[in-house]
C-alpha atoms as a PDB file:
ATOM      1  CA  UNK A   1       1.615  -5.457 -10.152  1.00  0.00           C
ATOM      2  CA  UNK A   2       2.150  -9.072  -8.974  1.00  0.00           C
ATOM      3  CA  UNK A   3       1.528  -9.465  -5.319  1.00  0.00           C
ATOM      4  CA  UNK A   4       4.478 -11.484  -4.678  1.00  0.00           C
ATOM      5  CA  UNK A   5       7.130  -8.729  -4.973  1.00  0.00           C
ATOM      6  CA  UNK A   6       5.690  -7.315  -2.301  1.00  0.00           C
ATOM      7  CA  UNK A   7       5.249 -10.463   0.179  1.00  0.00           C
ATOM      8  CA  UNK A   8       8.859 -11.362  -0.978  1.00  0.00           C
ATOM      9  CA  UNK A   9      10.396  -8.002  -0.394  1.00  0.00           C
ATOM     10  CA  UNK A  10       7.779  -7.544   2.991  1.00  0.00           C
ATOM     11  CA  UNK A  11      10.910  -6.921   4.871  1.00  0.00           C
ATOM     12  CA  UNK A  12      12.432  -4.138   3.202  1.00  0.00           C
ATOM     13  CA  UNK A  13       9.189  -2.857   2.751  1.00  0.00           C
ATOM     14  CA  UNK A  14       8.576  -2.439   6.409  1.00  0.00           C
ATOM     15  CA  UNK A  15      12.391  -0.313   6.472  1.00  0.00           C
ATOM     16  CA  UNK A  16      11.487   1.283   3.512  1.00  0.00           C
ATOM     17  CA  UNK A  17       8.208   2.790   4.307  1.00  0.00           C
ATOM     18  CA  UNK A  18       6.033   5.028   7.426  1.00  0.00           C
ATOM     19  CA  UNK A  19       2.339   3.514   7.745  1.00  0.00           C
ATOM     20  CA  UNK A  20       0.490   5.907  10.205  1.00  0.00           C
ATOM     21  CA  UNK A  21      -2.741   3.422   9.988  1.00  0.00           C
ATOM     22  CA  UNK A  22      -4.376   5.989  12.016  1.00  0.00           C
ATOM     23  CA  UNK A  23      -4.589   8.875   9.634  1.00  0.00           C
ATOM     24  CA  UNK A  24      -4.085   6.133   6.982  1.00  0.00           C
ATOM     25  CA  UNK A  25      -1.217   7.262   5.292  1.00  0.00           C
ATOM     26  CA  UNK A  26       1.975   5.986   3.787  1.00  0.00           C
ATOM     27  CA  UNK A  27       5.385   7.437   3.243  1.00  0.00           C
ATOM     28  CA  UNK A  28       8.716   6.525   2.780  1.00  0.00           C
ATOM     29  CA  UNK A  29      11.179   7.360   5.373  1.00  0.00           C
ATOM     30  CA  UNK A  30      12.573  10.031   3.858  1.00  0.00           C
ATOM     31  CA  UNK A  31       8.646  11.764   3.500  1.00  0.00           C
ATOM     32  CA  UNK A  32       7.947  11.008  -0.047  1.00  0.00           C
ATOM     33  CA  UNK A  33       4.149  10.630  -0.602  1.00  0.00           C
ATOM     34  CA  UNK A  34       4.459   9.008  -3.487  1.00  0.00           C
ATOM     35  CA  UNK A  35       2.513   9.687  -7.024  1.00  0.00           C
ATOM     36  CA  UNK A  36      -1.167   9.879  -7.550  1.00  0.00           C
ATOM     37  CA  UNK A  37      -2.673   8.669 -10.980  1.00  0.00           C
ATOM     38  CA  UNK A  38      -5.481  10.081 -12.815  1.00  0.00           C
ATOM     39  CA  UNK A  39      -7.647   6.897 -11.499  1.00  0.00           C
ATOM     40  CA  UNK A  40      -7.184   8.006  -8.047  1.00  0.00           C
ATOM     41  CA  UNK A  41      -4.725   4.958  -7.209  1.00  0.00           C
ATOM     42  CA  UNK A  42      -1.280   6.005  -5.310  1.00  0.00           C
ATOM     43  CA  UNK A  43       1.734   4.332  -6.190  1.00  0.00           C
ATOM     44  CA  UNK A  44       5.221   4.021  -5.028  1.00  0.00           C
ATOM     45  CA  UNK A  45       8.819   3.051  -6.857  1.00  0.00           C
ATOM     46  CA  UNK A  46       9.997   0.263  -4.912  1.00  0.00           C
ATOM     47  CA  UNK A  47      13.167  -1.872  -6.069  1.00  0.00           C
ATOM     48  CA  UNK A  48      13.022  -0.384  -9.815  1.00  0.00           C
ATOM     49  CA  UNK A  49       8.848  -1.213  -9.589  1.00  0.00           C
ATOM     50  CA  UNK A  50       6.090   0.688  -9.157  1.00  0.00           C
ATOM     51  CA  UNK A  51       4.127  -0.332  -6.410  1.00  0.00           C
ATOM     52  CA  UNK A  52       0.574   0.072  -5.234  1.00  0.00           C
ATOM     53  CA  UNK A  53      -0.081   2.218  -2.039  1.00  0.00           C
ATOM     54  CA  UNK A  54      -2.783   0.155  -0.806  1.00  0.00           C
ATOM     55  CA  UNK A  55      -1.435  -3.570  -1.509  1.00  0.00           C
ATOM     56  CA  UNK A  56       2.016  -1.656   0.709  1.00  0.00           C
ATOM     57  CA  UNK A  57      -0.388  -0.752   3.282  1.00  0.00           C
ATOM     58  CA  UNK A  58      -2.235  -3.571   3.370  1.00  0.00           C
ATOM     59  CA  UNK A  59       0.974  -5.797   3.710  1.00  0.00           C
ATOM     60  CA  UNK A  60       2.140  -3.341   6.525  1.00  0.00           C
ATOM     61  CA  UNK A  61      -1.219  -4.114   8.449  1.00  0.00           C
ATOM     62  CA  UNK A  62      -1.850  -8.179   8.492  1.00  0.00           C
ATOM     63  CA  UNK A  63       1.515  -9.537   6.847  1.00  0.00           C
ATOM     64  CA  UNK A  64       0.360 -11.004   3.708  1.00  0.00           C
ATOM     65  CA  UNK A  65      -0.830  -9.695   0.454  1.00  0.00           C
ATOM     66  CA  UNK A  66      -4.361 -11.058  -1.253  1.00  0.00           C
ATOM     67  CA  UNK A  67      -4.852 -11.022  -4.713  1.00  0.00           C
ATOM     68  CA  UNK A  68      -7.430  -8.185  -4.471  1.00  0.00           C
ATOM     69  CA  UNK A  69      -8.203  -5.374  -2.197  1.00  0.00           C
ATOM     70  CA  UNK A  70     -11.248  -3.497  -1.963  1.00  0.00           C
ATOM     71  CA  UNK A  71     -11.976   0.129  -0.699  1.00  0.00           C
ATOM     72  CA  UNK A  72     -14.874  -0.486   1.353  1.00  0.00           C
ATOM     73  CA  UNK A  73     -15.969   3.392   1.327  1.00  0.00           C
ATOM     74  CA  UNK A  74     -14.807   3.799  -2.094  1.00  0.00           C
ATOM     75  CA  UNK A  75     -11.874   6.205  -1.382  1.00  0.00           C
ATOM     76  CA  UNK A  76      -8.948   5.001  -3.008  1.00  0.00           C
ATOM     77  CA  UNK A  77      -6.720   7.841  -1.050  1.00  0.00           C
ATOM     78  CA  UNK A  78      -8.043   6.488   2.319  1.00  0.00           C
ATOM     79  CA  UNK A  79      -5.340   3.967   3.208  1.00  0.00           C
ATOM     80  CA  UNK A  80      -7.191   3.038   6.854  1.00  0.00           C
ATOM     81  CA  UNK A  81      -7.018  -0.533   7.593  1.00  0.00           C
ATOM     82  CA  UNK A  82     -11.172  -0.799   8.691  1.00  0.00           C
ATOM     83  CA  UNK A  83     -11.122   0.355   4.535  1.00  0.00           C
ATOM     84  CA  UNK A  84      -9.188  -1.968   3.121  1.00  0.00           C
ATOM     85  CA  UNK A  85     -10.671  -5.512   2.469  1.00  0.00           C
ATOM     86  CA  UNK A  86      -9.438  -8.960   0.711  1.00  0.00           C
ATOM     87  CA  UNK A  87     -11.714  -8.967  -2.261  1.00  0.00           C
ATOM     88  CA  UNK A  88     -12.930 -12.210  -3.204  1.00  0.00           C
END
């Protein structure tokens, strides 16, 4: 998924979509949870595109999306922001 959909769209995003950063979890507003693939990765359809959970999420927190985000406990599912890191 190319990063720039989301910073271009980070607008929409933010009407489209519920981050509770506390629990660490991301909806749409009308409560969809979105799918979970086999490698543990959520994703979204956004705009006709399937999003990642995490880059969403990570957008949501600090406004910008890196290139790569790392789990820093491992748990793909745990959305917090302390957990998810701008891989270099």
């Amino acid at each position: 998924m190319r990063t720039t959909f989301v910073a271009d769209n980070l607008d929409a995003i933010r009407d489209h979509f519920f981050y509770d950063r506390g629990a660490g979890v991301l909806t749409t507003s009308r409560g969809a949870k979105g799918c979970l693939r086999p490698d543990g990765y959520r994703i979204f359809k956004f705009r006709k595109r399937l999003v990642f959970a995490h880059v969403i999420a990570y957008a949501l927190t600090w406004g910008s999306v890196p290139k790569a985000i790392t789990f820093v406990d491992g748990d793909k599912g745990n959305l917090k922001p302390e957990n998810l890191k701008e891989s270099v």
